[in-house]
PDB file of N, CA and C in Angstrom:
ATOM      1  N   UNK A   1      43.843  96.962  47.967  1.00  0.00           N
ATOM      2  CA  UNK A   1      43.859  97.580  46.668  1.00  0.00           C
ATOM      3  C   UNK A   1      43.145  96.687  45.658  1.00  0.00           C
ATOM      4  N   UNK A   2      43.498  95.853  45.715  1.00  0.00           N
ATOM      5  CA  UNK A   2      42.684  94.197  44.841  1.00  0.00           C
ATOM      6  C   UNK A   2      41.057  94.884  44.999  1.00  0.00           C
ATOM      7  N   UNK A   3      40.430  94.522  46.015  1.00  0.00           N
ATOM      8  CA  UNK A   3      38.849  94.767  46.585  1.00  0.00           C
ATOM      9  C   UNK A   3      38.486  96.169  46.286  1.00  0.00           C
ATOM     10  N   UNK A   4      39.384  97.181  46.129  1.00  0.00           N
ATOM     11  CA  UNK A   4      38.937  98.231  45.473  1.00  0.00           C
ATOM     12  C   UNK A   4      38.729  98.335  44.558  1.00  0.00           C
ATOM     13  N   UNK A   5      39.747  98.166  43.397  1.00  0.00           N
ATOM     14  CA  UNK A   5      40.046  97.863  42.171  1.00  0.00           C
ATOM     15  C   UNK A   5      38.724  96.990  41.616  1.00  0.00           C
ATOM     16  N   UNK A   6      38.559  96.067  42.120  1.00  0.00           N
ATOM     17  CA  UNK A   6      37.426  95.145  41.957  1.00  0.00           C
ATOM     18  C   UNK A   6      35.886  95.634  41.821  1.00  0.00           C
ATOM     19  N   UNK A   7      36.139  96.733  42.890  1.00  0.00           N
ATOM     20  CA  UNK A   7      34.722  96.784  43.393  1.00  0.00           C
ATOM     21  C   UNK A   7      34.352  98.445  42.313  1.00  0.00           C
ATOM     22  N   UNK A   8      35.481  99.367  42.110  1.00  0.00           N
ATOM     23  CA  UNK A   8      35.518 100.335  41.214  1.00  0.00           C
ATOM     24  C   UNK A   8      35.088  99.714  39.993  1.00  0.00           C
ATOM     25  N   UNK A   9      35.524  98.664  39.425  1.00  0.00           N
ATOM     26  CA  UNK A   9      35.323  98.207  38.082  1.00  0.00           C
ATOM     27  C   UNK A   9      33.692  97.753  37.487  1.00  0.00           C
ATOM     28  N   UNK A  10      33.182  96.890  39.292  1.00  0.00           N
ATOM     29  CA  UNK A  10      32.026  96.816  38.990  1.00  0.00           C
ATOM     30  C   UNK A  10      30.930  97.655  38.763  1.00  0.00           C
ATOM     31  N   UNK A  11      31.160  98.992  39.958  1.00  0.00           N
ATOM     32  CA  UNK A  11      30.372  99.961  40.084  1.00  0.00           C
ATOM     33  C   UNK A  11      30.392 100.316  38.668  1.00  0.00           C
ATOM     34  N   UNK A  12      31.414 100.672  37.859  1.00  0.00           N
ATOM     35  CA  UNK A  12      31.629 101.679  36.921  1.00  0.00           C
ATOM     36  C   UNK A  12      30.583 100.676  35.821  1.00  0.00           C
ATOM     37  N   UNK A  13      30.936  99.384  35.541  1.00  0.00           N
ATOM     38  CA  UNK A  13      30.326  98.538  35.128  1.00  0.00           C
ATOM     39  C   UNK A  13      28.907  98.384  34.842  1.00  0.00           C
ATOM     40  N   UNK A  14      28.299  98.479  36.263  1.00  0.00           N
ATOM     41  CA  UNK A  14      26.776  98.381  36.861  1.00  0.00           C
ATOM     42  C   UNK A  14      26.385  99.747  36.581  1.00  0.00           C
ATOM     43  N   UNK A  15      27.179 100.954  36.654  1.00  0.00           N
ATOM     44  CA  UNK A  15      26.407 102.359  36.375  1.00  0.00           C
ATOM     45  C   UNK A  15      25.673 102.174  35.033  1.00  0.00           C
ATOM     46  N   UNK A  16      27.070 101.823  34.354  1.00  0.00           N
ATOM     47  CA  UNK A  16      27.010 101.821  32.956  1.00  0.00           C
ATOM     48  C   UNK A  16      25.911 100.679  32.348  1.00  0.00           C
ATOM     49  N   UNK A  17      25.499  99.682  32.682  1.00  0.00           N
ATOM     50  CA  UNK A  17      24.655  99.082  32.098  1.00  0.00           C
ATOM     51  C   UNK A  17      23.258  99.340  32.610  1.00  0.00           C
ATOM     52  N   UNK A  18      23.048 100.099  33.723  1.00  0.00           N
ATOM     53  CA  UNK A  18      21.783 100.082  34.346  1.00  0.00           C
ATOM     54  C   UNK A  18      21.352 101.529  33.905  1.00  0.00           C
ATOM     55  N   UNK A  19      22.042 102.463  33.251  1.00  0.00           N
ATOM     56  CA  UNK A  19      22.212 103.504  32.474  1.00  0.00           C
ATOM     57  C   UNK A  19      21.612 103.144  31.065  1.00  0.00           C
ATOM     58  N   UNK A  20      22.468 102.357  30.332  1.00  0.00           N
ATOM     59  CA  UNK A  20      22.068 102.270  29.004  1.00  0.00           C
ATOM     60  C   UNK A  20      20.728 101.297  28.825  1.00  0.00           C
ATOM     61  N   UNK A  21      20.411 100.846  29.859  1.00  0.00           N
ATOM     62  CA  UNK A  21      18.688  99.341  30.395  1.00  0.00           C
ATOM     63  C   UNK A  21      17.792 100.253  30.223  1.00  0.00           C
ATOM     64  N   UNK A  22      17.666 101.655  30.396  1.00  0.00           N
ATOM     65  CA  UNK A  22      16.806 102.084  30.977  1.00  0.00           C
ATOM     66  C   UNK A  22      16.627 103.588  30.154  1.00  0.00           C
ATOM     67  N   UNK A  23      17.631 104.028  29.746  1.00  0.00           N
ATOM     68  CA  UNK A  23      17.549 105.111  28.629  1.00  0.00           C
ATOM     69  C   UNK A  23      17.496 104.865  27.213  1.00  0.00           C
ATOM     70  N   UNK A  24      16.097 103.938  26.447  1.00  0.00           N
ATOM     71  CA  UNK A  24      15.797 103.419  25.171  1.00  0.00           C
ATOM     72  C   UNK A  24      15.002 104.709  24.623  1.00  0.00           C
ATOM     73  N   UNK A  25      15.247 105.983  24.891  1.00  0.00           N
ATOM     74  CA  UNK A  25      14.408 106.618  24.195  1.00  0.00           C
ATOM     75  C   UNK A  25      15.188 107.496  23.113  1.00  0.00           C
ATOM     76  N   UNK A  26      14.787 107.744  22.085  1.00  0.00           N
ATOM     77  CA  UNK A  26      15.307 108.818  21.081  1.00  0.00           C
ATOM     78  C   UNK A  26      15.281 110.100  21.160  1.00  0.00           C
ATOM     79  N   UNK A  27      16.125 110.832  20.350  1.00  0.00           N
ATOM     80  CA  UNK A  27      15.939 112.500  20.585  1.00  0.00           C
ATOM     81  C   UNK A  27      17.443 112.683  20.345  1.00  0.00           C
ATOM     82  N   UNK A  28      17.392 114.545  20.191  1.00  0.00           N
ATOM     83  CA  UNK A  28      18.398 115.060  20.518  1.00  0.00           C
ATOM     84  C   UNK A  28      19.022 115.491  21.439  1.00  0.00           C
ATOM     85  N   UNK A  29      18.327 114.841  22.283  1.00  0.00           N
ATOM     86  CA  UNK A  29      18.655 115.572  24.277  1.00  0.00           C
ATOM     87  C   UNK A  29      18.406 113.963  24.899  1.00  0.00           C
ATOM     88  N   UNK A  30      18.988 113.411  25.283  1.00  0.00           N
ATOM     89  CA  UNK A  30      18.677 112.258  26.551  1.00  0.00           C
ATOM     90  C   UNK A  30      18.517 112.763  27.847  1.00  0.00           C
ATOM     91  N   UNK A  31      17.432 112.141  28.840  1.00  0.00           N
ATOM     92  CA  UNK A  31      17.560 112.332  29.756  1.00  0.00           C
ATOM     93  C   UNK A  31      17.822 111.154  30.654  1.00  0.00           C
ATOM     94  N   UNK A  32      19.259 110.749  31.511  1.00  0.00           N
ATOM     95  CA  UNK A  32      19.906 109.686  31.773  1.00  0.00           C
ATOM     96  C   UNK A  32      19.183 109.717  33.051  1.00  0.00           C
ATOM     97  N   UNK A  33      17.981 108.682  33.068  1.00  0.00           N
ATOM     98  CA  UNK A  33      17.649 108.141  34.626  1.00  0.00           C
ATOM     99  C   UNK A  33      18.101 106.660  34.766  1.00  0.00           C
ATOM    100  N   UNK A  34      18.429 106.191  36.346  1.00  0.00           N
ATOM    101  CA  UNK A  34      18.624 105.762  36.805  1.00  0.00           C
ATOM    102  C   UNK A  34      17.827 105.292  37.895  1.00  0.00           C
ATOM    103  N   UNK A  35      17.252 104.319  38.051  1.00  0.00           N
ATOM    104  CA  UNK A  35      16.197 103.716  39.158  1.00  0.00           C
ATOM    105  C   UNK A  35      14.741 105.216  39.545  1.00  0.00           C
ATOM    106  N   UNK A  36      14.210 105.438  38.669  1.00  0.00           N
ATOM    107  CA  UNK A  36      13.846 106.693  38.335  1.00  0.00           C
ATOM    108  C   UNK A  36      13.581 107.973  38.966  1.00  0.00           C
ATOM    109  N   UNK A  37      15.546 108.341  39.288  1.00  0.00           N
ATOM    110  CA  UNK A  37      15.758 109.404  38.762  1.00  0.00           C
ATOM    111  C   UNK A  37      16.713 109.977  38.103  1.00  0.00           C
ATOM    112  N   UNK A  38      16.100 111.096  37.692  1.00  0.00           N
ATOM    113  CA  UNK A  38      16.894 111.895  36.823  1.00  0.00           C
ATOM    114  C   UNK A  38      18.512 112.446  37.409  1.00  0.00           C
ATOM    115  N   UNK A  39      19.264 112.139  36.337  1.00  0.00           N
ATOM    116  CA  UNK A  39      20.725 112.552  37.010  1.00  0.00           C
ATOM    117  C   UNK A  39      20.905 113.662  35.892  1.00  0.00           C
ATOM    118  N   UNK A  40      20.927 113.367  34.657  1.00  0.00           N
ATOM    119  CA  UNK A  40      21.584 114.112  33.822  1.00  0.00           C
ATOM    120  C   UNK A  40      20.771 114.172  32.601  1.00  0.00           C
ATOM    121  N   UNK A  41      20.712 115.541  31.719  1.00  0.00           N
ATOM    122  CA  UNK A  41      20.171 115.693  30.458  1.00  0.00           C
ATOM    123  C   UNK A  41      21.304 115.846  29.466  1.00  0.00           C
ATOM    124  N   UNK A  42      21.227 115.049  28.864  1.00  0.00           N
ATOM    125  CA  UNK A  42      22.606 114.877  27.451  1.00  0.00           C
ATOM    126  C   UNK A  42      22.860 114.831  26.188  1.00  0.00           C
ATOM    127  N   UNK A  43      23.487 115.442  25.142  1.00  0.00           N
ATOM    128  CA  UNK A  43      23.326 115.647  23.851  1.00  0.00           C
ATOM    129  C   UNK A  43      24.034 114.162  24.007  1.00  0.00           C
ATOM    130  N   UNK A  44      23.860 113.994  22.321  1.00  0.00           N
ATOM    131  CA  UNK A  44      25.255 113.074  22.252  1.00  0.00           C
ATOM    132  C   UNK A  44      26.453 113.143  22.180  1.00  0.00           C
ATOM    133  N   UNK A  45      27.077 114.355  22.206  1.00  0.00           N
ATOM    134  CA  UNK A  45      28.504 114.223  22.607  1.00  0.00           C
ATOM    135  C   UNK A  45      28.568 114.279  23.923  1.00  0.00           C
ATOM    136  N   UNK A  46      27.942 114.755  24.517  1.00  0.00           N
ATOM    137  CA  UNK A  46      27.408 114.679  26.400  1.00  0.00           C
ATOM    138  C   UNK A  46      27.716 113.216  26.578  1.00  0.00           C
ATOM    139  N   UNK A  47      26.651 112.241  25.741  1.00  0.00           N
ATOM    140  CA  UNK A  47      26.717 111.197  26.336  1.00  0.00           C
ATOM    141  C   UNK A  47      27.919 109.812  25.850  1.00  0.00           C
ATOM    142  N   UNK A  48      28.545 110.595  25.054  1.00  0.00           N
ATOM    143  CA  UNK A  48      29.988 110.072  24.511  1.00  0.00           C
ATOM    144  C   UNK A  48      31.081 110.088  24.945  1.00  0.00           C
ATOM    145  N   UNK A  49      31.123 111.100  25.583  1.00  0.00           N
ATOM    146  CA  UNK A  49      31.917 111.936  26.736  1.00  0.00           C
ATOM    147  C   UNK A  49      31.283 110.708  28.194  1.00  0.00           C
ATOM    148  N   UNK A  50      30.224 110.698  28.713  1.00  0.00           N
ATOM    149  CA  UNK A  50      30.569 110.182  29.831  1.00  0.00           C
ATOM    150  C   UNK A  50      30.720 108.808  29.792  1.00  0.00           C
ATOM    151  N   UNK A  51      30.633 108.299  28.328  1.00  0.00           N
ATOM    152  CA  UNK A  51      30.849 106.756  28.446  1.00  0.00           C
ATOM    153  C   UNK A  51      32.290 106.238  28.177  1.00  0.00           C
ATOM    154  N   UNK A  52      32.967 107.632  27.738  1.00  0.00           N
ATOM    155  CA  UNK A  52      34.455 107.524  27.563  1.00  0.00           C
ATOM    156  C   UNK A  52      35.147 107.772  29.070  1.00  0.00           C
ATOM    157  N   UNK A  53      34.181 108.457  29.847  1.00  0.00           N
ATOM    158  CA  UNK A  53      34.568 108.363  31.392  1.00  0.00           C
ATOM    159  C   UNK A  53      34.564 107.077  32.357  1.00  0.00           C
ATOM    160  N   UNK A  54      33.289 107.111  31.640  1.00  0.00           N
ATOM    161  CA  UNK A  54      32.960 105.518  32.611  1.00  0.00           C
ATOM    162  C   UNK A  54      34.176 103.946  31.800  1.00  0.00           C
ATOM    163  N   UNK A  55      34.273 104.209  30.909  1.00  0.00           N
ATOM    164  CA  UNK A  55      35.110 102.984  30.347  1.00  0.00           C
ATOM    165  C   UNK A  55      36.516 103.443  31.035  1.00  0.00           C
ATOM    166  N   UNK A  56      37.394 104.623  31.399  1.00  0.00           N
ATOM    167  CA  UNK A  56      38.221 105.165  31.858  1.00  0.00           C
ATOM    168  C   UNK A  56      38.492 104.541  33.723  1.00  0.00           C
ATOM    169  N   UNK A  57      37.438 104.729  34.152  1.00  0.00           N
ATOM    170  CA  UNK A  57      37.074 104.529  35.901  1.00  0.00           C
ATOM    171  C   UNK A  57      36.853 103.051  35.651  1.00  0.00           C
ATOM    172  N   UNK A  58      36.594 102.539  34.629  1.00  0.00           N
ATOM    173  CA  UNK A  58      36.652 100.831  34.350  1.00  0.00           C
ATOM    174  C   UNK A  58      37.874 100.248  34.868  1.00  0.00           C
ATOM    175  N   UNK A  59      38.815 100.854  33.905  1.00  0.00           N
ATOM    176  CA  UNK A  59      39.909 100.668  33.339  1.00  0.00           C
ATOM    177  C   UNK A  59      41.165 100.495  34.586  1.00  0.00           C
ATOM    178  N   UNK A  60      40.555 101.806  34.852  1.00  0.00           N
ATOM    179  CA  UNK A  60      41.395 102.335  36.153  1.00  0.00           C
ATOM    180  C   UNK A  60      41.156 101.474  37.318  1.00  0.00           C
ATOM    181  N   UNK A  61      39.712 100.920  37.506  1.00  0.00           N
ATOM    182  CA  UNK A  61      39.527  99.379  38.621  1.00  0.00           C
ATOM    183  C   UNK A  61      40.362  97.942  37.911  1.00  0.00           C
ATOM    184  N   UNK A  62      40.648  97.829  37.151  1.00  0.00           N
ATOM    185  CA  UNK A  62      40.672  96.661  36.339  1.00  0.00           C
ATOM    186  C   UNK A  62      42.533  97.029  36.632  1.00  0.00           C
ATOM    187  N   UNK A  63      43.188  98.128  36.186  1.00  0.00           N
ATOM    188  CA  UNK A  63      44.535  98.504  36.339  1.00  0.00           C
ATOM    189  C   UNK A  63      44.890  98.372  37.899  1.00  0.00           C
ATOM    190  N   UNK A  64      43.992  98.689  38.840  1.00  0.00           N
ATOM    191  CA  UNK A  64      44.463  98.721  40.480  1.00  0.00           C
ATOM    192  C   UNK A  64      44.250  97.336  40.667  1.00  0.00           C
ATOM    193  N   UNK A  65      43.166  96.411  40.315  1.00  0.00           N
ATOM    194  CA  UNK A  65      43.507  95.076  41.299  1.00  0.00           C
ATOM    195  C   UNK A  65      44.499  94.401  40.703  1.00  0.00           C
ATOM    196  N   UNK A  66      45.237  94.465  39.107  1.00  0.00           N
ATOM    197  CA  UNK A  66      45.855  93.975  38.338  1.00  0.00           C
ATOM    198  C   UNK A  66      47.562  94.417  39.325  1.00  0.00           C
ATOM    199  N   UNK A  67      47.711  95.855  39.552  1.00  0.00           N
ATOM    200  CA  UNK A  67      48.902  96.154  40.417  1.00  0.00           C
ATOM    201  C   UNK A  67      48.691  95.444  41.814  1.00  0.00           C
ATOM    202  N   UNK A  68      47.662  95.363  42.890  1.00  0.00           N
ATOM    203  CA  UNK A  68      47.468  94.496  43.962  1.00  0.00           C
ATOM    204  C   UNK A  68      47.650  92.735  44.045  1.00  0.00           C
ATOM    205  N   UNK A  69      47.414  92.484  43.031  1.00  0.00           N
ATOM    206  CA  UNK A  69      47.580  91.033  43.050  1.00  0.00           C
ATOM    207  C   UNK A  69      48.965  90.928  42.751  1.00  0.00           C
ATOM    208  N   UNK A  70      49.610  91.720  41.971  1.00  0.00           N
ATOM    209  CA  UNK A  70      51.255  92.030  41.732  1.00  0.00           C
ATOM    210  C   UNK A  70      52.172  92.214  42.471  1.00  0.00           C
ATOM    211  N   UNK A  71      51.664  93.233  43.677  1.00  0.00           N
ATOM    212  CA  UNK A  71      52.565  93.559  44.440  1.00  0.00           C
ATOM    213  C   UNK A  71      51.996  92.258  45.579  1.00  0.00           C
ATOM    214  N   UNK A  72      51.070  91.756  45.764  1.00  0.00           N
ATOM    215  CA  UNK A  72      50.754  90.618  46.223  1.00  0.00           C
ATOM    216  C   UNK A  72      51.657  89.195  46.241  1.00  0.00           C
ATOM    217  N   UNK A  73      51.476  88.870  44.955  1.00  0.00           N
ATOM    218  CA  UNK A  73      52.654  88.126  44.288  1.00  0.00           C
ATOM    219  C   UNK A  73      53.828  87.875  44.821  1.00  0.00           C
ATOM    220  N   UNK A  74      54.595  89.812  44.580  1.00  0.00           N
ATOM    221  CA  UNK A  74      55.796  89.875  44.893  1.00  0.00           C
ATOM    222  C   UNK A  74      55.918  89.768  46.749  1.00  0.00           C
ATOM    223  N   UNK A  75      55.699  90.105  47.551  1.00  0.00           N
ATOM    224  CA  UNK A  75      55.419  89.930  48.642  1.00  0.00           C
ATOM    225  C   UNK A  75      55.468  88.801  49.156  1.00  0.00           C
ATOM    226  N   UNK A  76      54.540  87.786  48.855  1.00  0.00           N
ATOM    227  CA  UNK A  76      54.770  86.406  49.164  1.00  0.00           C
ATOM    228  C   UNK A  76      55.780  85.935  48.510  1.00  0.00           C
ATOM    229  N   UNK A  77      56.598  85.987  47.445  1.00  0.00           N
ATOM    230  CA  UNK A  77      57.512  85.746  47.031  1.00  0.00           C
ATOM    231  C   UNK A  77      59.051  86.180  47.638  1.00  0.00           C
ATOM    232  N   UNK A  78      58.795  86.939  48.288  1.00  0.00           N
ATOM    233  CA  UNK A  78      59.996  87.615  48.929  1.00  0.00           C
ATOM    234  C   UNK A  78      59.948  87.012  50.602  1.00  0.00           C
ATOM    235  N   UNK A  79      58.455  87.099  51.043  1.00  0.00           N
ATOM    236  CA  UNK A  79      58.849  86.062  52.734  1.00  0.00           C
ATOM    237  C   UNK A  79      59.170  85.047  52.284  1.00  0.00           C
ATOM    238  N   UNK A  80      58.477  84.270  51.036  1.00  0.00           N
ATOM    239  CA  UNK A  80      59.467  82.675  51.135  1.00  0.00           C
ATOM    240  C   UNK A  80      60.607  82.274  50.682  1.00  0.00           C
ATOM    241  N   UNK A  81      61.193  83.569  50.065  1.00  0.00           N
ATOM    242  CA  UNK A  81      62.469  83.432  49.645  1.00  0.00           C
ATOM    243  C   UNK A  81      63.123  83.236  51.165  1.00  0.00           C
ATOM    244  N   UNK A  82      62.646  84.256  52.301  1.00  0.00           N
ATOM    245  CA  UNK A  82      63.435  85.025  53.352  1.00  0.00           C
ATOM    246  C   UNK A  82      63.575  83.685  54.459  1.00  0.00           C
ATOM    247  N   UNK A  83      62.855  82.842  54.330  1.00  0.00           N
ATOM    248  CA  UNK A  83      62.392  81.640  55.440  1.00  0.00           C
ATOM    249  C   UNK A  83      63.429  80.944  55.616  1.00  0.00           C
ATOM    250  N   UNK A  84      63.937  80.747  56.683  1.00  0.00           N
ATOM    251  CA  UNK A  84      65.066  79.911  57.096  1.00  0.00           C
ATOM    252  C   UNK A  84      64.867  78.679  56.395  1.00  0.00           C
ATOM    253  N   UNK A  85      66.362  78.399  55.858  1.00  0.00           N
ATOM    254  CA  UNK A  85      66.832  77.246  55.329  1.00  0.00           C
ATOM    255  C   UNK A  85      68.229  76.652  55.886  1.00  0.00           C
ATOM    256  N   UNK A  86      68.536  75.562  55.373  1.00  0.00           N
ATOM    257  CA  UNK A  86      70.179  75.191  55.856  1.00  0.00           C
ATOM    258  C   UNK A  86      70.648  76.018  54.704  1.00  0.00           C
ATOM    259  N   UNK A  87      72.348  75.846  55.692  1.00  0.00           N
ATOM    260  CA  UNK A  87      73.281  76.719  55.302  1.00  0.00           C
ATOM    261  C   UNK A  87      73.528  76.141  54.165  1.00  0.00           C
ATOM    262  N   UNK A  88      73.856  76.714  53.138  1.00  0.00           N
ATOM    263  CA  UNK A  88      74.516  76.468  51.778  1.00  0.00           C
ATOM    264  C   UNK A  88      75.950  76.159  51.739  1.00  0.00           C
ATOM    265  N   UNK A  89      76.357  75.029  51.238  1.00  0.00           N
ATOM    266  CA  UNK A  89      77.950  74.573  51.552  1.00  0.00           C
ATOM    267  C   UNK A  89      78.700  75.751  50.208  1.00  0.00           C
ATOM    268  N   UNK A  90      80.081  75.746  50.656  1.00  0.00           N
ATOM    269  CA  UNK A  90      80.850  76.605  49.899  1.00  0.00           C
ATOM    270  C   UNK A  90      80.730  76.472  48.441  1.00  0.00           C
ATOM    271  N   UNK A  91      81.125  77.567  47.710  1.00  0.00           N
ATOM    272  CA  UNK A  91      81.355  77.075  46.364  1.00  0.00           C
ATOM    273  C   UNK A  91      82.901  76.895  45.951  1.00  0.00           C
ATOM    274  N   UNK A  92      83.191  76.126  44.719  1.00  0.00           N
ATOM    275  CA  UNK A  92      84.260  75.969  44.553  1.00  0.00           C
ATOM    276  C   UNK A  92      84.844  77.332  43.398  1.00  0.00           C
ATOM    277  N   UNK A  93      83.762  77.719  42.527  1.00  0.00           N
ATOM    278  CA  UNK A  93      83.830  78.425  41.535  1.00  0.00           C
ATOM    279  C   UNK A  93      83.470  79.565  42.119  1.00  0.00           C
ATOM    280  N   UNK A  94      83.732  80.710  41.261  1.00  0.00           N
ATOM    281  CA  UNK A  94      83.407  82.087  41.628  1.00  0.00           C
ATOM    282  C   UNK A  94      81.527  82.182  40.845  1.00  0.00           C
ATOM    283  N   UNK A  95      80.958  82.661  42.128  1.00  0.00           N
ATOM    284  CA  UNK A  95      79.887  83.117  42.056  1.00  0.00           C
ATOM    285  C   UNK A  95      79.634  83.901  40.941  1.00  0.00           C
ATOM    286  N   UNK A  96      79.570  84.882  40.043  1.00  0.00           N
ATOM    287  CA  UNK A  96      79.426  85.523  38.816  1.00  0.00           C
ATOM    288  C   UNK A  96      80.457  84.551  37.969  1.00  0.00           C
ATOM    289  N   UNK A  97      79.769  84.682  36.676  1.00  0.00           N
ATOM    290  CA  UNK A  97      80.226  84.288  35.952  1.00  0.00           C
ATOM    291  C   UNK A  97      79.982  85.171  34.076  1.00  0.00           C
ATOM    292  N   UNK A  98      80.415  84.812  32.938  1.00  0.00           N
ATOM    293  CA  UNK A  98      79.811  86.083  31.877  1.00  0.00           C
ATOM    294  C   UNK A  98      78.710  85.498  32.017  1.00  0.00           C
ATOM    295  N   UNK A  99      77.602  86.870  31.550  1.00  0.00           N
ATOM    296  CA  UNK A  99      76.799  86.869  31.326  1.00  0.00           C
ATOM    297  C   UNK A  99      76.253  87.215  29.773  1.00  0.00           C
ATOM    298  N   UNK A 100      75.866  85.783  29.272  1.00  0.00           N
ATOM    299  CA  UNK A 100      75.723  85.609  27.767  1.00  0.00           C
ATOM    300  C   UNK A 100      74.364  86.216  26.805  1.00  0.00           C
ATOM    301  N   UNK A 101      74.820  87.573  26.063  1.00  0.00           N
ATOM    302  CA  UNK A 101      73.657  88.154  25.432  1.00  0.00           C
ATOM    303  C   UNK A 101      72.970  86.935  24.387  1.00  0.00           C
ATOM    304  N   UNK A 102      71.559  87.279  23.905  1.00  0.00           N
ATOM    305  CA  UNK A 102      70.857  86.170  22.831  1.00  0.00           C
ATOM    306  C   UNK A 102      71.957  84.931  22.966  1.00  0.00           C
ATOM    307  N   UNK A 103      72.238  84.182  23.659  1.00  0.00           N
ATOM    308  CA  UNK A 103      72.995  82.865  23.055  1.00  0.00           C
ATOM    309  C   UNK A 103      74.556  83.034  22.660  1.00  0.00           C
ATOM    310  N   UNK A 104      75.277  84.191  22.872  1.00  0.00           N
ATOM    311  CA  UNK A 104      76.498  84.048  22.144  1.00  0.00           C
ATOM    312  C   UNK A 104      77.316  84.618  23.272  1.00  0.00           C
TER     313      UNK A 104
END
C-alpha cells in the first residue's frame, strides 16, 4: 500500500507538471498535449476542474502510503510486543488502579 500510495502521488504529480511544461499557450479553449499528443480540449473551468482532480488523486497517494506506513508501524509493534520474554514476577498491588482525568 506504501509503493502504491507513493507511486499514485507521483504519477498524479508528473501528469500534472508535464501538463502545465508544455501547455504555455493562450485562448479560450486549451488544448492539453502531452509528449505530443493531444488528450483533451479545455475551457477554463474544464481545466480547473481537472486540476482539482489531479490535486485529489495526489492527495489520495499521499493519504494511502501515510495509512501503510501506519498500519506498518502498528504491526511491528505488536510482533515485538508478542516475543517471548521472562515471566513477570507477581504483583503485590492490584493491577488497575484510578485512573486520573487532567491531573486531578
Amino acid at each position: 500500500m506504501i509503493v502504491l500510495g507513493f507511486l499514485l502521488a507521483l504519477t498524479a504529480g508528473g501528469f500534472a507538471a508535464i501538463g502545465v511544461a508544455e501547455n504555455f499557450q493562450g485562448g479560450s479553449q486549451y488544448a492539453v498535449e502531452i509528449f505530443g499528443n493531444q488528450i483533451a480540449t479545455l475551457g477554463p473551468s474544464g481545466l480547473f476542474l481537472s486540476g482539482v482532480a489531479l490535486t485529489l488523486i495526489f492527495c489520495l497517494g499521499l493519504a494511502m502510503a501515510a495509512a501503510g506506513l501506519k498500519q506498518r508501524r502498528r504491526v511491528r509493534r505488536a510482533l515485538s510486543s508478542t516475543a517471548p520474554t521472562e515471566p513477570e514476577a507477581p504483583r503485590s498491588q492490584p493491577a488497575h488502579r484510578h485512573r486520573r482525568l487532567l491531573g486531578h
